[in-house]
PDB file of N, CA and C in Angstrom:
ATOM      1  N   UNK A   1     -17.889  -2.941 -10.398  1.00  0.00           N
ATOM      2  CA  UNK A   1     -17.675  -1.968  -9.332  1.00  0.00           C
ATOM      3  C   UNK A   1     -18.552  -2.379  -8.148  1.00  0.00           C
ATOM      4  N   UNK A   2     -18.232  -2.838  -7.324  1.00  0.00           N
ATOM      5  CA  UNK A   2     -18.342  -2.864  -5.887  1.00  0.00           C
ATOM      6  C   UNK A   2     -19.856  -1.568  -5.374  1.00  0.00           C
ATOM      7  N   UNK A   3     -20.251  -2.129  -4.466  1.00  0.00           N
ATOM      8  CA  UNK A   3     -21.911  -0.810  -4.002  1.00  0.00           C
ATOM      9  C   UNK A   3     -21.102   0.458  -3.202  1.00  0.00           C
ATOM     10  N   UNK A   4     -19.547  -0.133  -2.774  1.00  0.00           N
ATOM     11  CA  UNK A   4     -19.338   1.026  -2.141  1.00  0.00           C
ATOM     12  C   UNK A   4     -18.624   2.013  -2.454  1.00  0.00           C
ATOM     13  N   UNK A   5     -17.674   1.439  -4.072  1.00  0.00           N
ATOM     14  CA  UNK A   5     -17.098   2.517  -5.140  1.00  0.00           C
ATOM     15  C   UNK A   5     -18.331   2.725  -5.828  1.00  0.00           C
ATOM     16  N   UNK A   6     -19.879   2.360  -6.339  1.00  0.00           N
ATOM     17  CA  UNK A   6     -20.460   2.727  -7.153  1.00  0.00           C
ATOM     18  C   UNK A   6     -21.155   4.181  -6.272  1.00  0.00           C
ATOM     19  N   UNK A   7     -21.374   3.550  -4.964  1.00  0.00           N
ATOM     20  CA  UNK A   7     -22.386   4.797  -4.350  1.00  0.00           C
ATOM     21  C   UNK A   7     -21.222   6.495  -4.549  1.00  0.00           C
ATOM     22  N   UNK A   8     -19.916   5.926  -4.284  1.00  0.00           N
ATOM     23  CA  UNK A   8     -18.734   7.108  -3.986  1.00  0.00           C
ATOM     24  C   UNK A   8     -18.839   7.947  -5.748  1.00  0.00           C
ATOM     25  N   UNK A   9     -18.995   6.998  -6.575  1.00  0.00           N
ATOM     26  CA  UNK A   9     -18.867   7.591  -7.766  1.00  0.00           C
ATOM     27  C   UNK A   9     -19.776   8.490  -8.362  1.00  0.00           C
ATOM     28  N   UNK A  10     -20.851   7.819  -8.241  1.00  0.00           N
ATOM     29  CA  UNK A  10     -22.543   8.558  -8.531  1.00  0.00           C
ATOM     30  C   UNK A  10     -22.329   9.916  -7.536  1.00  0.00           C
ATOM     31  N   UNK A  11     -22.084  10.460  -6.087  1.00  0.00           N
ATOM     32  CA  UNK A  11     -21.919  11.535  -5.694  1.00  0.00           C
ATOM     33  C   UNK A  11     -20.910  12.380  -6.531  1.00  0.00           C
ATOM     34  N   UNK A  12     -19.743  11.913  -6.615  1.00  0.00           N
ATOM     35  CA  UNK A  12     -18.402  12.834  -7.078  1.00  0.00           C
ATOM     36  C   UNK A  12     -19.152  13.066  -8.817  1.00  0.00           C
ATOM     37  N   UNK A  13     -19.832  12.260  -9.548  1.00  0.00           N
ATOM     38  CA  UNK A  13     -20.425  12.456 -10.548  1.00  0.00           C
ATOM     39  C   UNK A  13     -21.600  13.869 -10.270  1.00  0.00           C
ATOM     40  N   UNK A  14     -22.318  13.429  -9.607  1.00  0.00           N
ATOM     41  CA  UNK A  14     -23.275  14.487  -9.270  1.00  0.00           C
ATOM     42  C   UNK A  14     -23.271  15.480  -8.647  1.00  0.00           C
ATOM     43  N   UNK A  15     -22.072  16.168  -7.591  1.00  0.00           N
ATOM     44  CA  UNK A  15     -21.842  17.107  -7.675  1.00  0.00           C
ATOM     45  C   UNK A  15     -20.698  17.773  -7.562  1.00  0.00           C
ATOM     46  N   UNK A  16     -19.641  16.806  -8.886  1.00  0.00           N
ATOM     47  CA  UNK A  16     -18.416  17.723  -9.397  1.00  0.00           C
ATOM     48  C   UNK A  16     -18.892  17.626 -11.108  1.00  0.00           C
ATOM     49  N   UNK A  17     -19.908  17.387 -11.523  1.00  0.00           N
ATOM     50  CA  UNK A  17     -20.425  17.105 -12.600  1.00  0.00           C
ATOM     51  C   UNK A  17     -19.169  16.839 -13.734  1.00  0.00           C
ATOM     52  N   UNK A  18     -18.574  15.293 -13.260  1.00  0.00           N
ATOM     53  CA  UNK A  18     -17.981  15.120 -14.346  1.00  0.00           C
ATOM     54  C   UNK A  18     -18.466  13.089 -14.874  1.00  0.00           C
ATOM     55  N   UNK A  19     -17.394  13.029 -15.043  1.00  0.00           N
ATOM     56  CA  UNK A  19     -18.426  11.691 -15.772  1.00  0.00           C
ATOM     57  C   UNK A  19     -16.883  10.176 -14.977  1.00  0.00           C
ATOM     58  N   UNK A  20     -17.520   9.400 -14.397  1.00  0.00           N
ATOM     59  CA  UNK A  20     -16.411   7.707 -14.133  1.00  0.00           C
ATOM     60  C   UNK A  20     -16.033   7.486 -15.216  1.00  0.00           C
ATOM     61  N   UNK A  21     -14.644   7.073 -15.685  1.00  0.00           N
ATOM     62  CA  UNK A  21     -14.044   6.781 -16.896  1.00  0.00           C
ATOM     63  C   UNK A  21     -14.238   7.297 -17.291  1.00  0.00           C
ATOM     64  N   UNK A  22     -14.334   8.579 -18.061  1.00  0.00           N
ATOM     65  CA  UNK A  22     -14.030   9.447 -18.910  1.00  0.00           C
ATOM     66  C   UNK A  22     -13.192  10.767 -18.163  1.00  0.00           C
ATOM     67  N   UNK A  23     -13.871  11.525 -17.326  1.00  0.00           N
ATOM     68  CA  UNK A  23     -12.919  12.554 -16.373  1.00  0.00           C
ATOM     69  C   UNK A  23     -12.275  12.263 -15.286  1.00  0.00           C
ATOM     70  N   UNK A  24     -12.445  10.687 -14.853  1.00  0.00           N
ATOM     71  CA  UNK A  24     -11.061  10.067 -13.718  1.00  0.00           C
ATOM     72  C   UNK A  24     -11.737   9.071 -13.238  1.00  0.00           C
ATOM     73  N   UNK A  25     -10.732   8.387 -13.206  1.00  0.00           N
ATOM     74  CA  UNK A  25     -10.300   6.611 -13.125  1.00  0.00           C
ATOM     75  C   UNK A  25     -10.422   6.780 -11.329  1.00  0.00           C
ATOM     76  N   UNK A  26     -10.670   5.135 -10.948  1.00  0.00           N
ATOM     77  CA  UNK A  26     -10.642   4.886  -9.671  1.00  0.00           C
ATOM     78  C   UNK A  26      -9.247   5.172  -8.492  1.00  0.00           C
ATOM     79  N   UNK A  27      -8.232   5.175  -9.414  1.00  0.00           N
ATOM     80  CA  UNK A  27      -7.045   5.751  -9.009  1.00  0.00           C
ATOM     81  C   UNK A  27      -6.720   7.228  -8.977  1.00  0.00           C
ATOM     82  N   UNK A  28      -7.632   7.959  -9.504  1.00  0.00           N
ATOM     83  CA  UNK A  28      -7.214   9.529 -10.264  1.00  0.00           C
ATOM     84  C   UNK A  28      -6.533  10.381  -8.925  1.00  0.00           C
ATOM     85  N   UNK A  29      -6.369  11.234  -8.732  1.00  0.00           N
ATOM     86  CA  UNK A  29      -6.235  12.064  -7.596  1.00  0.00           C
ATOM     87  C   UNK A  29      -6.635  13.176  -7.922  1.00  0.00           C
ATOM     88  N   UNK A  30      -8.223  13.037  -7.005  1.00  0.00           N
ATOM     89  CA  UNK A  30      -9.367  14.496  -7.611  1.00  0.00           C
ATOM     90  C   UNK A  30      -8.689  15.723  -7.240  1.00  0.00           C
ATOM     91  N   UNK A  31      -8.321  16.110  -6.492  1.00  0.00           N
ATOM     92  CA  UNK A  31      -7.307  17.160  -6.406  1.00  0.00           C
ATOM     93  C   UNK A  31      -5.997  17.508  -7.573  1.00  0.00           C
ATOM     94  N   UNK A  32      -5.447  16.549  -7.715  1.00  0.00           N
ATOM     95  CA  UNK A  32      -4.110  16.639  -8.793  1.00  0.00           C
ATOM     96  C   UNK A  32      -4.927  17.096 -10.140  1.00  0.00           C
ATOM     97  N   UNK A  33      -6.150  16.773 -10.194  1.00  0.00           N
ATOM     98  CA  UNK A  33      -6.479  17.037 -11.871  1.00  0.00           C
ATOM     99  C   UNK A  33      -7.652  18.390 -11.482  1.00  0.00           C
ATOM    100  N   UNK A  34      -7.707  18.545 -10.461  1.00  0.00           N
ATOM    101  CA  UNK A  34      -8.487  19.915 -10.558  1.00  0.00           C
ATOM    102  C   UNK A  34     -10.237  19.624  -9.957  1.00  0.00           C
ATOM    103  N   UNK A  35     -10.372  18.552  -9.925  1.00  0.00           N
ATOM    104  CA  UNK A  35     -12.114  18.018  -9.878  1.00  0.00           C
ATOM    105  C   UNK A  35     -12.505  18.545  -8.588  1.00  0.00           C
ATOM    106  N   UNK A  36     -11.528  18.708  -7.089  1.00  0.00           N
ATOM    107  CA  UNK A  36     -12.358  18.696  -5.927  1.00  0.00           C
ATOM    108  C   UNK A  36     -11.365  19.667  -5.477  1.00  0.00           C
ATOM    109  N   UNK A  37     -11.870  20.589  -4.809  1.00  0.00           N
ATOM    110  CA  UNK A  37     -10.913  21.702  -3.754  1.00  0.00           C
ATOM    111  C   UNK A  37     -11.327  21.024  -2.276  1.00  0.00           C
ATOM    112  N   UNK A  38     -10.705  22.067  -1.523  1.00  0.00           N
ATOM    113  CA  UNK A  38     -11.026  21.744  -0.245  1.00  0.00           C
ATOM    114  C   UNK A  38     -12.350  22.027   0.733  1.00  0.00           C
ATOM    115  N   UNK A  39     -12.829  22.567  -0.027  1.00  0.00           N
ATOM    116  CA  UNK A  39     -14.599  22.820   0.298  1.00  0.00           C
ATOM    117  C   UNK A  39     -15.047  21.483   0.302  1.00  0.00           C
ATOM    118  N   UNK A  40     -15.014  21.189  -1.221  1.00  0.00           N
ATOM    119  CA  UNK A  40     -15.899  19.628  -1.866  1.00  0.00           C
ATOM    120  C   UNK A  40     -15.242  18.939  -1.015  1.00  0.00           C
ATOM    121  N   UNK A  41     -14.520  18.534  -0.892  1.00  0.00           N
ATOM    122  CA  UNK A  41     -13.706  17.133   0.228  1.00  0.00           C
ATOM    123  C   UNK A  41     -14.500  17.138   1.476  1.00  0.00           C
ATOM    124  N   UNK A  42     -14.400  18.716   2.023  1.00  0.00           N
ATOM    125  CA  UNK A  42     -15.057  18.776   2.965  1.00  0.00           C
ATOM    126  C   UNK A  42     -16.891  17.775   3.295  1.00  0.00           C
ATOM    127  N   UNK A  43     -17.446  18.253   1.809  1.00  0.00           N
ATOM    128  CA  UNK A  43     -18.645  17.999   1.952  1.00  0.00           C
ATOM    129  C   UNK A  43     -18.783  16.446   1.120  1.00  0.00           C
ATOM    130  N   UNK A  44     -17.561  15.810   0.900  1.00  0.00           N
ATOM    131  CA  UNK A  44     -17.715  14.579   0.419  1.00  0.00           C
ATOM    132  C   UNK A  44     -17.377  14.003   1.384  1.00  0.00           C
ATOM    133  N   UNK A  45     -16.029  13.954   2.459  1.00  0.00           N
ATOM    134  CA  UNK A  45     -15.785  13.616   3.598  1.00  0.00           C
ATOM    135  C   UNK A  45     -17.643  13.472   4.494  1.00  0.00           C
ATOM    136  N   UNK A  46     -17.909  14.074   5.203  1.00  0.00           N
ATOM    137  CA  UNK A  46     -19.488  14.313   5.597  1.00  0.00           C
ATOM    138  C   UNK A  46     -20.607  13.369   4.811  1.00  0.00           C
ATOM    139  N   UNK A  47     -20.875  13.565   3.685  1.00  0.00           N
ATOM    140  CA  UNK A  47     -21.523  12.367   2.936  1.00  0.00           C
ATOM    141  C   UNK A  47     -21.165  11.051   2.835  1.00  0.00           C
ATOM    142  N   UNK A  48     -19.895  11.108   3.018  1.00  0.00           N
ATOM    143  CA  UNK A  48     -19.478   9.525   3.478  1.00  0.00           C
ATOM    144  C   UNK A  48     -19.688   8.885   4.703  1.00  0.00           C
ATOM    145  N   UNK A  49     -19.021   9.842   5.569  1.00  0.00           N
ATOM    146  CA  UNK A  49     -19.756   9.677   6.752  1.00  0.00           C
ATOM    147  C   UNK A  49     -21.144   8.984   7.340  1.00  0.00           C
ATOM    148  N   UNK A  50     -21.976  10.435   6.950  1.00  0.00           N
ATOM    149  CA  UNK A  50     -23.365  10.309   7.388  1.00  0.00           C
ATOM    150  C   UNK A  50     -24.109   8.886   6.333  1.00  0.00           C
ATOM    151  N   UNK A  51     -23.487   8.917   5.274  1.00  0.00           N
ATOM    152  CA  UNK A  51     -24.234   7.530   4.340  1.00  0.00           C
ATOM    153  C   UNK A  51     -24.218   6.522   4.784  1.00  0.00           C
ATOM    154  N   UNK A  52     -22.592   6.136   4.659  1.00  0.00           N
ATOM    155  CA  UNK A  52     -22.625   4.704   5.629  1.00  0.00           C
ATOM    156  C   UNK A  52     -22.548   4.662   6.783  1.00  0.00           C
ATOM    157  N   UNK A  53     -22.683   5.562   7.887  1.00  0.00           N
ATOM    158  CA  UNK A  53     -22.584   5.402   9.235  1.00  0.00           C
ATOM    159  C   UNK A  53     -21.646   5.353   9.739  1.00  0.00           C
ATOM    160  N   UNK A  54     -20.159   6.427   9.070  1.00  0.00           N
ATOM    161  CA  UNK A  54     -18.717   5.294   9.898  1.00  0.00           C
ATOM    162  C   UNK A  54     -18.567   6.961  10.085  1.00  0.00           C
ATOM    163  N   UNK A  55     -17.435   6.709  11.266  1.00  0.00           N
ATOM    164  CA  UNK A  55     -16.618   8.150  11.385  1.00  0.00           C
ATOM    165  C   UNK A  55     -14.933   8.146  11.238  1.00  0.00           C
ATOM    166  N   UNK A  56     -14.823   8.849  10.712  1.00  0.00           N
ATOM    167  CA  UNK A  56     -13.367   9.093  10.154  1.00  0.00           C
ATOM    168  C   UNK A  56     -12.593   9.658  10.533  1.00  0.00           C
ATOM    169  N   UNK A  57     -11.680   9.625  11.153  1.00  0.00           N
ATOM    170  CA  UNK A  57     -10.595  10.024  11.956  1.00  0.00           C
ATOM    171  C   UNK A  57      -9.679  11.540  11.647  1.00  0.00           C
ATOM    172  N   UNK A  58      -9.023  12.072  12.892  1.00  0.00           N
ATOM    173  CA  UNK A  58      -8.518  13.354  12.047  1.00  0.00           C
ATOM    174  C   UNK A  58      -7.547  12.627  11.203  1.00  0.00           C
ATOM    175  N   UNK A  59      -6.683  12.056  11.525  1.00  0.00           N
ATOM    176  CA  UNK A  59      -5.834  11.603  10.581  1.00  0.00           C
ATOM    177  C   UNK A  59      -6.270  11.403   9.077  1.00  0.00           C
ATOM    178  N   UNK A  60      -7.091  10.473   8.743  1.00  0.00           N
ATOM    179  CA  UNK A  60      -7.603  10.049   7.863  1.00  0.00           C
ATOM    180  C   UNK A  60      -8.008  11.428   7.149  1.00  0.00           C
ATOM    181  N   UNK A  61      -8.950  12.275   7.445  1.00  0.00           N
ATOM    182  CA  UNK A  61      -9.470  13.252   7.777  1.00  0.00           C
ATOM    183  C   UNK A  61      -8.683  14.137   6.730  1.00  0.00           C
ATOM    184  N   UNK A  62      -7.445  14.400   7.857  1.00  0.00           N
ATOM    185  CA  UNK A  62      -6.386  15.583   7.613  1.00  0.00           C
ATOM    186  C   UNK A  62      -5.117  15.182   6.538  1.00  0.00           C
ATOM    187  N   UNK A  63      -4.911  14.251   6.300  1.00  0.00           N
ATOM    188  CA  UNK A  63      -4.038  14.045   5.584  1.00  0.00           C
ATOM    189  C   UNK A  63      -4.177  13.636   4.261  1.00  0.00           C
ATOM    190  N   UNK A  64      -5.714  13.772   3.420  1.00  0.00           N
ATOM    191  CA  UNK A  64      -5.737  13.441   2.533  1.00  0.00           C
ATOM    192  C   UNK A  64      -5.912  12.472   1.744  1.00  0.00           C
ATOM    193  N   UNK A  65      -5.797  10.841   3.187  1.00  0.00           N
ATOM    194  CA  UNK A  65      -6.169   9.965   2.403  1.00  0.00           C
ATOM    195  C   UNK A  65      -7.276   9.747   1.969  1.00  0.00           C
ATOM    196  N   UNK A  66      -8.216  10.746   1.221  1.00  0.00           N
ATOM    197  CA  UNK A  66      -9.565  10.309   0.765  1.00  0.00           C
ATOM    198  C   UNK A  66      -9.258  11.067  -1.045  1.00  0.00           C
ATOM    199  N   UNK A  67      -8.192  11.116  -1.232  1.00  0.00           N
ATOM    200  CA  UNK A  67      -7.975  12.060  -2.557  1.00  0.00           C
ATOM    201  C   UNK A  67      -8.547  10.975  -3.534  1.00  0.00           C
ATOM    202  N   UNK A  68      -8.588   9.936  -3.694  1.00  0.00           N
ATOM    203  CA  UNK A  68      -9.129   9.083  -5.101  1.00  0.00           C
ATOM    204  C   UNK A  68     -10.036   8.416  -4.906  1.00  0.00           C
ATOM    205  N   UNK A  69     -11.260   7.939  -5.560  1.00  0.00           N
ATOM    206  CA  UNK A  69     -12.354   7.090  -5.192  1.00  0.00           C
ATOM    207  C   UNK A  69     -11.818   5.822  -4.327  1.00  0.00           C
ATOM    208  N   UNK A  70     -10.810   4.906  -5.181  1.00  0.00           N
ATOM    209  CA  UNK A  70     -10.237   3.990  -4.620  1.00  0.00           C
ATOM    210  C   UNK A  70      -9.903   3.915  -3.408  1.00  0.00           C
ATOM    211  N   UNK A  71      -9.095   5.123  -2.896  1.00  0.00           N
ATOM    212  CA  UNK A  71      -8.651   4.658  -1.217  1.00  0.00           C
ATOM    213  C   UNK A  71      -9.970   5.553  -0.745  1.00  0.00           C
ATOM    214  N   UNK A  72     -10.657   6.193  -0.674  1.00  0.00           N
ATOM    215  CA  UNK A  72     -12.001   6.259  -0.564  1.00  0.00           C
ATOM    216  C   UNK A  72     -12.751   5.104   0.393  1.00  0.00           C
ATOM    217  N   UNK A  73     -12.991   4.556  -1.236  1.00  0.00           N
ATOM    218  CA  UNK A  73     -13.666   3.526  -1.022  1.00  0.00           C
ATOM    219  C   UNK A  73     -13.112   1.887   0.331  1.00  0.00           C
ATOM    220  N   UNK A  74     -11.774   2.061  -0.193  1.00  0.00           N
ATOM    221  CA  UNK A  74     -11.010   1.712   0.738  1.00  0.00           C
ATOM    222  C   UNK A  74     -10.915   1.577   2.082  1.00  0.00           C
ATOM    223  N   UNK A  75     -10.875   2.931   2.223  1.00  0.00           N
ATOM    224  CA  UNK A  75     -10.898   3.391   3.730  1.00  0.00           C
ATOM    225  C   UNK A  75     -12.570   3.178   4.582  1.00  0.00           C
ATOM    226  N   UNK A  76     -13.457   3.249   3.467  1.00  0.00           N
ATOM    227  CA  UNK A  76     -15.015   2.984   4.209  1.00  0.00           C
ATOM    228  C   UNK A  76     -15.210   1.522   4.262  1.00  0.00           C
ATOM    229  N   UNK A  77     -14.671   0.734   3.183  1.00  0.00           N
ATOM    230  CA  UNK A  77     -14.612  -0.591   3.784  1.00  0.00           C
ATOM    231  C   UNK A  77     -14.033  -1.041   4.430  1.00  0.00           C
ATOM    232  N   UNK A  78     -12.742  -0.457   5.395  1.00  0.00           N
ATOM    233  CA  UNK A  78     -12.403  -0.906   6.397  1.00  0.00           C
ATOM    234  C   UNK A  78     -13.239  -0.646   7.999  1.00  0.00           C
ATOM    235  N   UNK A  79     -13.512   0.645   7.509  1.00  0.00           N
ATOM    236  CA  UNK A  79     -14.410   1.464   8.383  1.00  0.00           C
ATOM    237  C   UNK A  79     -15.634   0.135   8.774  1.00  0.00           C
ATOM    238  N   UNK A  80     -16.572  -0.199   7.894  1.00  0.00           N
ATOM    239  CA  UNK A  80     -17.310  -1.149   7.787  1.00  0.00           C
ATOM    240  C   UNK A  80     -17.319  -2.656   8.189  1.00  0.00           C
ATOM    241  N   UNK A  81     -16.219  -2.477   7.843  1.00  0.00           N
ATOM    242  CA  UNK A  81     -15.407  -4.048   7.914  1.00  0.00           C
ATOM    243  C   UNK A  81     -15.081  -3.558   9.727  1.00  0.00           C
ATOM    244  N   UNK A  82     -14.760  -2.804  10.437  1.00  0.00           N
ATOM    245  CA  UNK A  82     -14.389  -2.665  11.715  1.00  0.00           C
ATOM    246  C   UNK A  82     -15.685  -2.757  12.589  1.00  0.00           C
ATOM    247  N   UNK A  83     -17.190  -1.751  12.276  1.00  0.00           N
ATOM    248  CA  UNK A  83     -18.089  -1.962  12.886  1.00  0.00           C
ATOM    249  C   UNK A  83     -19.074  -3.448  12.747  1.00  0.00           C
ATOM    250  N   UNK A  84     -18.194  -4.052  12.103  1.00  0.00           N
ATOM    251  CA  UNK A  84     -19.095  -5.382  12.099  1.00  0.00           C
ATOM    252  C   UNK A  84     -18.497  -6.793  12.877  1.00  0.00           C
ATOM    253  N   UNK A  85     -17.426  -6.081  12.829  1.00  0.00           N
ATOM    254  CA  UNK A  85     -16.365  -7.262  13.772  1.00  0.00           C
ATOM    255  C   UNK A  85     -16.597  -6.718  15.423  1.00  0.00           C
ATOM    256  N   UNK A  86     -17.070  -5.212  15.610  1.00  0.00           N
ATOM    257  CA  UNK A  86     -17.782  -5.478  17.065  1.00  0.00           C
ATOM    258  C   UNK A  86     -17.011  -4.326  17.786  1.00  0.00           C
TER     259      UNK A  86
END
């Protein structure tokens, strides 16, 4: 696992208190199985943010693409991958 799915996992571990591979896979959709409402997104959206330094778009934002660690993680390494190219 990659530093930027491990950091995403250790939060959603620590405060949806469930466990990586055992209560959802890098693909899961924390919403579809019950793990995150729209509060938590809220305050996982924000921790992503403020951690790595990127800002996230309404789109991005509003539509949900942050429902699974994977496009998550995804989406901050592009984020990353954009502030370094300038």
């Amino acid at each position: 696992m990659d530093e930027v799915k491990s950091v995403i996992a250790t939060y959603i571990e620590d405060q949806f208190l469930v466990t990586y591979g055992a209560d959802f896979q890098g693909d899961t959709n924390l919403f579809e199985i019950g793990i995150m409402d729209s509060y938590g997104y809220v305050q996982l959206v924000e921790f992503l943010q403020r951690n790595f330094d990127v800002v996230l778009s309404d789109d991005e934002f509003l539509t949900n693409v942050m429902g699974s660690m994977d496009r998550m993680s995804d989406t901050i390494q592009s984020r990353l991958s954009e502030v370094r190219a300038g």
